[in-house]
N, C-alpha and C. Protein backbone atom coordinates (compact mmCIF):
# COMPACT_ATOMS: atom_id res chain seq x y z
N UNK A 1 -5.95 195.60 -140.43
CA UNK A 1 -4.82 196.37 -139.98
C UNK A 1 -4.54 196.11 -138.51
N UNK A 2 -5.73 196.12 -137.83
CA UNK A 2 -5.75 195.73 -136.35
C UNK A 2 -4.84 194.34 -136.07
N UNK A 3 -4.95 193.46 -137.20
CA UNK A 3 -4.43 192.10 -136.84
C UNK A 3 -3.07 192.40 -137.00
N UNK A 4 -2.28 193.14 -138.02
CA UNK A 4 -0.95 193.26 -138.11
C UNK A 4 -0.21 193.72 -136.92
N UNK A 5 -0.62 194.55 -136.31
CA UNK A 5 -0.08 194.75 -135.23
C UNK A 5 -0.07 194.51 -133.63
N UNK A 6 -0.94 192.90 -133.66
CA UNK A 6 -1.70 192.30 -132.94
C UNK A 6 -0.57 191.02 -132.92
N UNK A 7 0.30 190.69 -134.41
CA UNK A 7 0.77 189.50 -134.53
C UNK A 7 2.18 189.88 -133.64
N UNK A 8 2.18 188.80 -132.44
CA UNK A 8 3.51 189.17 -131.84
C UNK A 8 5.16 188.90 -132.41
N UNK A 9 4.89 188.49 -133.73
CA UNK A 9 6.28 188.35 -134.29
C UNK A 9 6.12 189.76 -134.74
N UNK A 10 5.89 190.27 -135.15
CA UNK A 10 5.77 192.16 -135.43
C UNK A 10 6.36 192.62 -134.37
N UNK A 11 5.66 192.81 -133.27
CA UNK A 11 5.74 193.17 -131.79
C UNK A 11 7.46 192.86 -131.88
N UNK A 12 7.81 192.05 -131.81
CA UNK A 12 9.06 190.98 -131.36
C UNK A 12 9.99 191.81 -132.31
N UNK A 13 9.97 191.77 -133.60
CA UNK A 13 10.84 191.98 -134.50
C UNK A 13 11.07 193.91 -134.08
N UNK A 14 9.87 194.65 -134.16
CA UNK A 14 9.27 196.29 -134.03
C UNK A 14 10.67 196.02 -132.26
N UNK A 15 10.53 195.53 -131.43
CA UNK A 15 10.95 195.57 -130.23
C UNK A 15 12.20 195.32 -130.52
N UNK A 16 12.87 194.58 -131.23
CA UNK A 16 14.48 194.01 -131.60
C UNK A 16 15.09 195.38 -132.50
N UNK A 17 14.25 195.85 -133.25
CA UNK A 17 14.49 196.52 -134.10
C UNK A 17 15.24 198.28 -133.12
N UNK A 18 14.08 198.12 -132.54
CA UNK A 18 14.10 199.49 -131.15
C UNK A 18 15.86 199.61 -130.62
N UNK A 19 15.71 198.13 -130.16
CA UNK A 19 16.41 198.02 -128.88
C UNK A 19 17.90 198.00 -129.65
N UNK A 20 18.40 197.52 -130.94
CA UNK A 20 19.39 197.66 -131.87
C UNK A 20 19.68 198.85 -131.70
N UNK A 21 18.65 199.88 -132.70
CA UNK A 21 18.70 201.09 -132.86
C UNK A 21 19.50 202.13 -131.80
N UNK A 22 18.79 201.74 -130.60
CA UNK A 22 19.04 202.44 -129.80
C UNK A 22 20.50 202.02 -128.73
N UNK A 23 20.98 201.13 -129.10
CA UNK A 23 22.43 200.54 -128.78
C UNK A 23 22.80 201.08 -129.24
N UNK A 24 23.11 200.90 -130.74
CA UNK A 24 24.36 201.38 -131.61
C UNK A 24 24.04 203.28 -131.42
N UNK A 25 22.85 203.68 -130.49
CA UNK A 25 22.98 205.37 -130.48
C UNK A 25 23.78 204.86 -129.81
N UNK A 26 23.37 204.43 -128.66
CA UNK A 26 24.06 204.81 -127.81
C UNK A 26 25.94 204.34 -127.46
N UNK A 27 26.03 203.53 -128.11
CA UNK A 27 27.63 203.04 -128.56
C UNK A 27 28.29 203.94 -129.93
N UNK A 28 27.88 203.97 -130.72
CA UNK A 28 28.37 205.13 -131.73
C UNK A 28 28.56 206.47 -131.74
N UNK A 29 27.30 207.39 -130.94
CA UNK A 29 27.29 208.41 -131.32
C UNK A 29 28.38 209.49 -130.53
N UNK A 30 28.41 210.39 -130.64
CA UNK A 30 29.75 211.58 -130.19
C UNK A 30 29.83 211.59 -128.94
N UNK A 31 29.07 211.03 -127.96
CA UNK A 31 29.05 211.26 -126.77
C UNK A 31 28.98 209.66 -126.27
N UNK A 32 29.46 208.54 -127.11
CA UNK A 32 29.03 207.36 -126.92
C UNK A 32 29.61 206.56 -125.70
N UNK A 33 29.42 205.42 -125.42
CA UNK A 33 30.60 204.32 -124.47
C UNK A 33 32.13 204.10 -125.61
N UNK A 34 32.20 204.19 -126.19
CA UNK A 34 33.25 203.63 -126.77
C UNK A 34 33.81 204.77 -126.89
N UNK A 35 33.83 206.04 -126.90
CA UNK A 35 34.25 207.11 -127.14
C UNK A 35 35.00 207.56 -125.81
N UNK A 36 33.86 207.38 -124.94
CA UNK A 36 34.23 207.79 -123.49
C UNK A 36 35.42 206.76 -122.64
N UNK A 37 35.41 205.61 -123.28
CA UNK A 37 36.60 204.03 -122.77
C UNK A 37 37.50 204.80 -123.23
N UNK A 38 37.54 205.50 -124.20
CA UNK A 38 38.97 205.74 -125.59
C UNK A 38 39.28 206.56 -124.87
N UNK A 39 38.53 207.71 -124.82
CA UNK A 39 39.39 208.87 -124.02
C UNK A 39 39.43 208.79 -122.49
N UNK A 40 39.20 208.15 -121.89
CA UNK A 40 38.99 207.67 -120.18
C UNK A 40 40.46 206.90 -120.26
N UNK A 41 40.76 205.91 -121.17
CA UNK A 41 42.32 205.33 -121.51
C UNK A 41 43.22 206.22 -121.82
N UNK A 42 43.23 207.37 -122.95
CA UNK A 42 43.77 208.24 -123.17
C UNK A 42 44.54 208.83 -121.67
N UNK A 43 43.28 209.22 -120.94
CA UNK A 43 43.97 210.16 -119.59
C UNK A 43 44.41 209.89 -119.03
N UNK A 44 44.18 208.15 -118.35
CA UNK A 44 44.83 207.57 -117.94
C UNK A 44 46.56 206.93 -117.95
N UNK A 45 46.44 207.32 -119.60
CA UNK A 45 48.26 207.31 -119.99
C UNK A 45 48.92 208.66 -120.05
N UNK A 46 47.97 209.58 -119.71
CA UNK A 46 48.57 210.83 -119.45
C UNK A 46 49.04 211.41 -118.32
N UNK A 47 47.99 210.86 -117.51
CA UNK A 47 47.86 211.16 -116.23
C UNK A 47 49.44 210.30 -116.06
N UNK A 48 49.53 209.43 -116.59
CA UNK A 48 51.10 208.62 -116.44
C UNK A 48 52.25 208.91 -116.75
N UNK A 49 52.06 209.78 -117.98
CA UNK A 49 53.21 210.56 -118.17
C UNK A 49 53.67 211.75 -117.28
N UNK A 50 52.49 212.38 -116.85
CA UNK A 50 52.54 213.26 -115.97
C UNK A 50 53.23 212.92 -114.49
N UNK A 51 53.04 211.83 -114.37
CA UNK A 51 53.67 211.71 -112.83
C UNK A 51 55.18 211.20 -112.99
N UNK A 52 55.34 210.68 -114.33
CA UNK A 52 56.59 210.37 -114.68
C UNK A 52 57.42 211.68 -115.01
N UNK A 53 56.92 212.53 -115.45
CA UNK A 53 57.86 213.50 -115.74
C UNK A 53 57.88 214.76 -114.54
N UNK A 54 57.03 214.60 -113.43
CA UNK A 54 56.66 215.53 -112.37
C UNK A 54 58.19 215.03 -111.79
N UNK A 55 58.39 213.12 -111.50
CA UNK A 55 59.44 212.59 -110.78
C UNK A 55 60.72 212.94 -111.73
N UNK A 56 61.15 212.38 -112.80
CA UNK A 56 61.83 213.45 -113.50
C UNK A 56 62.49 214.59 -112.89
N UNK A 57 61.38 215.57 -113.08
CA UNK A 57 61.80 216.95 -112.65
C UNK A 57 62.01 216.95 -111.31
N UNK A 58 61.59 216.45 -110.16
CA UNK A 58 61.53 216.33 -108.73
C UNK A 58 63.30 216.03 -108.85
N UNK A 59 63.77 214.75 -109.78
CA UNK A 59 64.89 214.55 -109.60
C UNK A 59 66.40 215.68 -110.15
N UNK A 60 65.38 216.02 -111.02
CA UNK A 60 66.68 217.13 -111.87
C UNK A 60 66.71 218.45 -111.03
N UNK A 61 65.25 218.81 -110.43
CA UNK A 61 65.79 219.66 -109.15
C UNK A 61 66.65 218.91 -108.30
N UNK A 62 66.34 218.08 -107.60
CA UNK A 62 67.70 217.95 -106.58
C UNK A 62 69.40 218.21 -107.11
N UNK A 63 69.18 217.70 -108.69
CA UNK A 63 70.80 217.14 -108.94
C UNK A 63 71.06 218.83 -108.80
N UNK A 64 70.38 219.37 -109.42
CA UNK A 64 70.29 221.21 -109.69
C UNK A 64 70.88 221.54 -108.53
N UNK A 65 69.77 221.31 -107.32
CA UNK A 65 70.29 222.26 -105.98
C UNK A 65 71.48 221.90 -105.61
N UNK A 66 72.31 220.06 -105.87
CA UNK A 66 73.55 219.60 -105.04
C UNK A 66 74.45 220.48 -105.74
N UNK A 67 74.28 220.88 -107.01
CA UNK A 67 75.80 221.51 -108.35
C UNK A 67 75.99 223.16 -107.52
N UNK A 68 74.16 223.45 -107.31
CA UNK A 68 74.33 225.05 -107.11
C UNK A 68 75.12 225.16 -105.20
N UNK A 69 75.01 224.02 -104.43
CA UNK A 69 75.69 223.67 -103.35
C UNK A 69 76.77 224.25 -103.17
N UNK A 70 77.51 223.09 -104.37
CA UNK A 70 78.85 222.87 -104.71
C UNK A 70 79.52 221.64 -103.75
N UNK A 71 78.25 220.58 -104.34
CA UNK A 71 79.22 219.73 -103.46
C UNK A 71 80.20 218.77 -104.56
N UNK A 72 81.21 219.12 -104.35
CA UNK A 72 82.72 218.57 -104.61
C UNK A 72 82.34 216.97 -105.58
N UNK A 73 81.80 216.15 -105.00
CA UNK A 73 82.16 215.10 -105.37
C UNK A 73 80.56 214.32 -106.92
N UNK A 74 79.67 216.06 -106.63
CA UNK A 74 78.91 215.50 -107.71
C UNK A 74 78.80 216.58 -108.71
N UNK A 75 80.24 217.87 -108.41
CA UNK A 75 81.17 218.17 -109.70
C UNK A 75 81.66 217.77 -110.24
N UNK A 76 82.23 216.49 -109.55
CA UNK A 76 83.02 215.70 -110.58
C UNK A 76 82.62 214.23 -111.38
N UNK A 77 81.48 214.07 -110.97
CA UNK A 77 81.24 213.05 -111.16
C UNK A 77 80.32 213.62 -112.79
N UNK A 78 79.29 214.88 -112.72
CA UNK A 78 79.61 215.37 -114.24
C UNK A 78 80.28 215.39 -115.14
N UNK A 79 81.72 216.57 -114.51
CA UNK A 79 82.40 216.65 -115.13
C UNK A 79 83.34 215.23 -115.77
N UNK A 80 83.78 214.27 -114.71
CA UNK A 80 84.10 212.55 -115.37
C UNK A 80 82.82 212.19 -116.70
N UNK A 81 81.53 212.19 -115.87
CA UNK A 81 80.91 211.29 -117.45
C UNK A 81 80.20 211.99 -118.51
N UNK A 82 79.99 213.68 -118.22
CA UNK A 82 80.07 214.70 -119.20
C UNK A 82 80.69 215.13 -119.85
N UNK A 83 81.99 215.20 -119.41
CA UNK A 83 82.83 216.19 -120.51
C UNK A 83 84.35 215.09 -120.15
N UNK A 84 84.14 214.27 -119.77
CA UNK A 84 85.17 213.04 -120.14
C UNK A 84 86.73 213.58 -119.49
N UNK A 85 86.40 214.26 -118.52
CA UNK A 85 87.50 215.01 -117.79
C UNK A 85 88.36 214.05 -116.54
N UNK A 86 89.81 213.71 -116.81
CA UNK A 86 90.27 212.88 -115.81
C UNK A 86 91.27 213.75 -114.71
N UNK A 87 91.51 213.27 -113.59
CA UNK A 87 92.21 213.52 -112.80
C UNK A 87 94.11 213.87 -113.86
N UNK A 88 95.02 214.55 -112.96
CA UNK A 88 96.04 214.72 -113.72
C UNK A 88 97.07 213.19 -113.30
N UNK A 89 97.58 212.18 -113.99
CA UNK A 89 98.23 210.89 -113.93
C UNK A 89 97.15 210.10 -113.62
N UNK A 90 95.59 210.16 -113.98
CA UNK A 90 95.20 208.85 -114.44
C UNK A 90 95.07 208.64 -115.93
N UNK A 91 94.84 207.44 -115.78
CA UNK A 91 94.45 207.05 -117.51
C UNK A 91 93.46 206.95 -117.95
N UNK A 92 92.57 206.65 -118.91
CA UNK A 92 91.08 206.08 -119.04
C UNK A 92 90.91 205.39 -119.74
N UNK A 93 90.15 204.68 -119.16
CA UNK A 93 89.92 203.12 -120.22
C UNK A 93 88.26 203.20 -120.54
N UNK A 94 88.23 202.86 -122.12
CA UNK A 94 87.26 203.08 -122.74
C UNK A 94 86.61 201.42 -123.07
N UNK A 95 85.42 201.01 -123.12
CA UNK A 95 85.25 199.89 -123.47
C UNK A 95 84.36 199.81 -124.89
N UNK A 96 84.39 198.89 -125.45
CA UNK A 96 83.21 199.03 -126.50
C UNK A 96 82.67 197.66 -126.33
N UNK A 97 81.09 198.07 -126.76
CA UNK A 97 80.02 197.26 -126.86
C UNK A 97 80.11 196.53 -128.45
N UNK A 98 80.01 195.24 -127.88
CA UNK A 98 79.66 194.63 -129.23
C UNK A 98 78.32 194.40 -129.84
């Protein structure tokens, strides 16, 4: 019995066997590297949306504060490409996309 575990291909294989084992814990399990890349990427595209929609809003406040102003020329510039409202004797020319 002494000799079996004396033969270093045992040793070798018992040591490969370990060192497997204990990878795939440590890559598989609930708390693993591959788990932690996934959601470390995850936040990272969040964290992206987040600053995209912080600027967004940074911008829709301003347009907000110029309307509650009342400055003149970005009433109308709504009202032209919102509600399709023209001056009295102009015309409007519409284009279409092909």
């Amino acid at each position: 019995m002494n000799k079996f575990f004396a033969d270093n291909r045992f040793r070798f294989f018992l040591l490969l066997a370990i060192v497997f084992f204990a990878t795939m814990y440590l890559l598989f399990n609930s708390y693993g590297v591959i788990k932690y890349v996934r959601l470390k990427s995850e936040l990272n595209e969040l964290n992206e949306k987040i600053q995209k929609l912080e600027e967004e809003n940074k911008n829709l406040e301003a347009e907000i504060d110029s309307i509650k102003k009342g400055y003149p020329s970005k009433i109308e510039k709504i009202a032209r490409e919102k509600y399709d409202m023209i001056k009295p004797n102009e015309k409007k020319i519409e284009f279409e996309e092909e």
